[in-house]
C-alpha atoms as a PDB file:
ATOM      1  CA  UNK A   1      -6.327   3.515  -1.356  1.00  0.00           C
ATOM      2  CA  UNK A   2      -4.831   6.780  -1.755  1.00  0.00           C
ATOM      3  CA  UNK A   3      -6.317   7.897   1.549  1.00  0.00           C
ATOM      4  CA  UNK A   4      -5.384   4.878   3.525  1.00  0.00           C
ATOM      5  CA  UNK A   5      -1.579   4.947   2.281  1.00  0.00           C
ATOM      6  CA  UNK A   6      -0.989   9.022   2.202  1.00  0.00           C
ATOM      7  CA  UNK A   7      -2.466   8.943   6.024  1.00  0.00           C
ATOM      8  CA  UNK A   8      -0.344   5.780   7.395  1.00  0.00           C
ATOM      9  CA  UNK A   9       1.987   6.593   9.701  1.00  0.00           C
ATOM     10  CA  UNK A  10       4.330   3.953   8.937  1.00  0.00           C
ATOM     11  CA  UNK A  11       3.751   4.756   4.943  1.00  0.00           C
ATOM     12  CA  UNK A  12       2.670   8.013   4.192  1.00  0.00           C
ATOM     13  CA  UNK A  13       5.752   9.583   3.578  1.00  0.00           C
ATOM     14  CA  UNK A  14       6.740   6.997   1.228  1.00  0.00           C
ATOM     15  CA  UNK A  15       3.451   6.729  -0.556  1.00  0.00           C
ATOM     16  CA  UNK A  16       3.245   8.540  -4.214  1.00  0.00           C
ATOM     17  CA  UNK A  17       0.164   6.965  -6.316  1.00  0.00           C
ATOM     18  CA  UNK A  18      -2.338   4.280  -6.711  1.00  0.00           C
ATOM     19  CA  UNK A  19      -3.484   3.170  -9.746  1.00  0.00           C
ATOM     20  CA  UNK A  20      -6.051   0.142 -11.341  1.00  0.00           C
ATOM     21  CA  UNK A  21      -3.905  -1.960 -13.384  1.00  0.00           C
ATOM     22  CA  UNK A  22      -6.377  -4.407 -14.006  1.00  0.00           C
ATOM     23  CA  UNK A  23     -10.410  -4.505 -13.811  1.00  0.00           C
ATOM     24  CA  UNK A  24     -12.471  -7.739 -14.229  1.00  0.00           C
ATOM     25  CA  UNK A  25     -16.354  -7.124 -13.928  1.00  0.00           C
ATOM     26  CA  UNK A  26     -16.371 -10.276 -14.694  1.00  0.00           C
ATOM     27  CA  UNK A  27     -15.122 -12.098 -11.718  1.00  0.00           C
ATOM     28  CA  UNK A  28     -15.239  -8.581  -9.584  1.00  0.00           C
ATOM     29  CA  UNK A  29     -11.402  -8.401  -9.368  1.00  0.00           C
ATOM     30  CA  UNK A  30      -9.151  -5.259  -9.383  1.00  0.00           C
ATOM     31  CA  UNK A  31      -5.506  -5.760  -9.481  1.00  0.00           C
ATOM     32  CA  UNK A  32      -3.856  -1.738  -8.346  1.00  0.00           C
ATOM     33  CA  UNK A  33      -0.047  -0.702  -8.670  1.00  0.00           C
ATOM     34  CA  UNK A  34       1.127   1.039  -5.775  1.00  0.00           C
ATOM     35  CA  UNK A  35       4.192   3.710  -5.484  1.00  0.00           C
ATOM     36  CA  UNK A  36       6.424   4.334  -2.945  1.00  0.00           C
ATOM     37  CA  UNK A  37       9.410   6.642  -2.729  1.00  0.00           C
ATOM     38  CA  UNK A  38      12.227   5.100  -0.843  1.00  0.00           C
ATOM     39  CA  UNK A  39      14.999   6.346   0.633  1.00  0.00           C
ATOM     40  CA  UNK A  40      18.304   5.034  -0.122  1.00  0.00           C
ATOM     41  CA  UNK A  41      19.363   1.623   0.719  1.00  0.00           C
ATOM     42  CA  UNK A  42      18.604   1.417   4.734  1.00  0.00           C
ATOM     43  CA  UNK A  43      19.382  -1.594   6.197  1.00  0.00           C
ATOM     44  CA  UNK A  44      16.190  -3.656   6.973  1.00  0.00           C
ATOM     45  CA  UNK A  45      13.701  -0.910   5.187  1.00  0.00           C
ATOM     46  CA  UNK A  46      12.951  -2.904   2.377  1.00  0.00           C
ATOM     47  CA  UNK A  47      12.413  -6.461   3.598  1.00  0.00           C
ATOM     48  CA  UNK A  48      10.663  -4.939   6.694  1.00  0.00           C
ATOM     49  CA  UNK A  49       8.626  -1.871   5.597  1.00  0.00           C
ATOM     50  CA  UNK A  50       8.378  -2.696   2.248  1.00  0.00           C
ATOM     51  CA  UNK A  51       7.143  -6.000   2.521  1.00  0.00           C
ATOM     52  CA  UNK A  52       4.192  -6.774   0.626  1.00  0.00           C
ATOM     53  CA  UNK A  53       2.539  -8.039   3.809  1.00  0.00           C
ATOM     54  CA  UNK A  54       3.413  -5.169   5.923  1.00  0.00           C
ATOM     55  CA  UNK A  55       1.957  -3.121   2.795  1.00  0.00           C
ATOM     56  CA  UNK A  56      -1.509  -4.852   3.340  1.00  0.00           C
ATOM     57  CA  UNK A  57      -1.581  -5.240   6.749  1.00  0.00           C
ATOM     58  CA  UNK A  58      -1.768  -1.233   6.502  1.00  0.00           C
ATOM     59  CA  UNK A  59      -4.864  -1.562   4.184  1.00  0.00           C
ATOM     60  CA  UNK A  60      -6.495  -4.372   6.066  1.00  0.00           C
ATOM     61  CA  UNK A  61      -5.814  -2.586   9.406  1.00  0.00           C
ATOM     62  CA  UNK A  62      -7.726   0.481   8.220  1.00  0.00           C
ATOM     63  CA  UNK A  63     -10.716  -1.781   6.717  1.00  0.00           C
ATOM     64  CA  UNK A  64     -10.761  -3.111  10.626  1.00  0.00           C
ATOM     65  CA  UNK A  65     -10.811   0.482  11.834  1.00  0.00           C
ATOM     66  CA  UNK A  66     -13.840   1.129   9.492  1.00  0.00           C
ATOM     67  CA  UNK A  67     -16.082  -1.401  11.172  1.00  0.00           C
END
């Protein structure tokens, strides 16, 4: 994840760490907490570049790119 955020054009100058917060072997499931730097209050940036889909369209764009 840190590769995929640092290197996004859209994010990587925003992007500071990724960590596990939670781990289930059990039912395969990792939970991570993401950090972002933001600048101060732009109109739009948060509820349009910070939006948790925006956020995972990034990751699930570069899992497309993969293939």
């Amino acid at each position: 994840l840190t590769d995929v955020y640092s290197s996004s054009p859209a994010l990587g100058r925003y992007f500071r760490s990724a960590q596990v917060a939670y781990f289930s072997n059990e039912s395969s499931t990792v939970f991570y907490q993401l950090e972002f730097s933001v600048p101060p209050s732009t109109e739009g940036f948060m509820e349009n570049t910070m939006n948790p889909d925006f956020i995972r369209n990034v990751l699930r764009q570069n899992i497309y790119d993969e293939d």
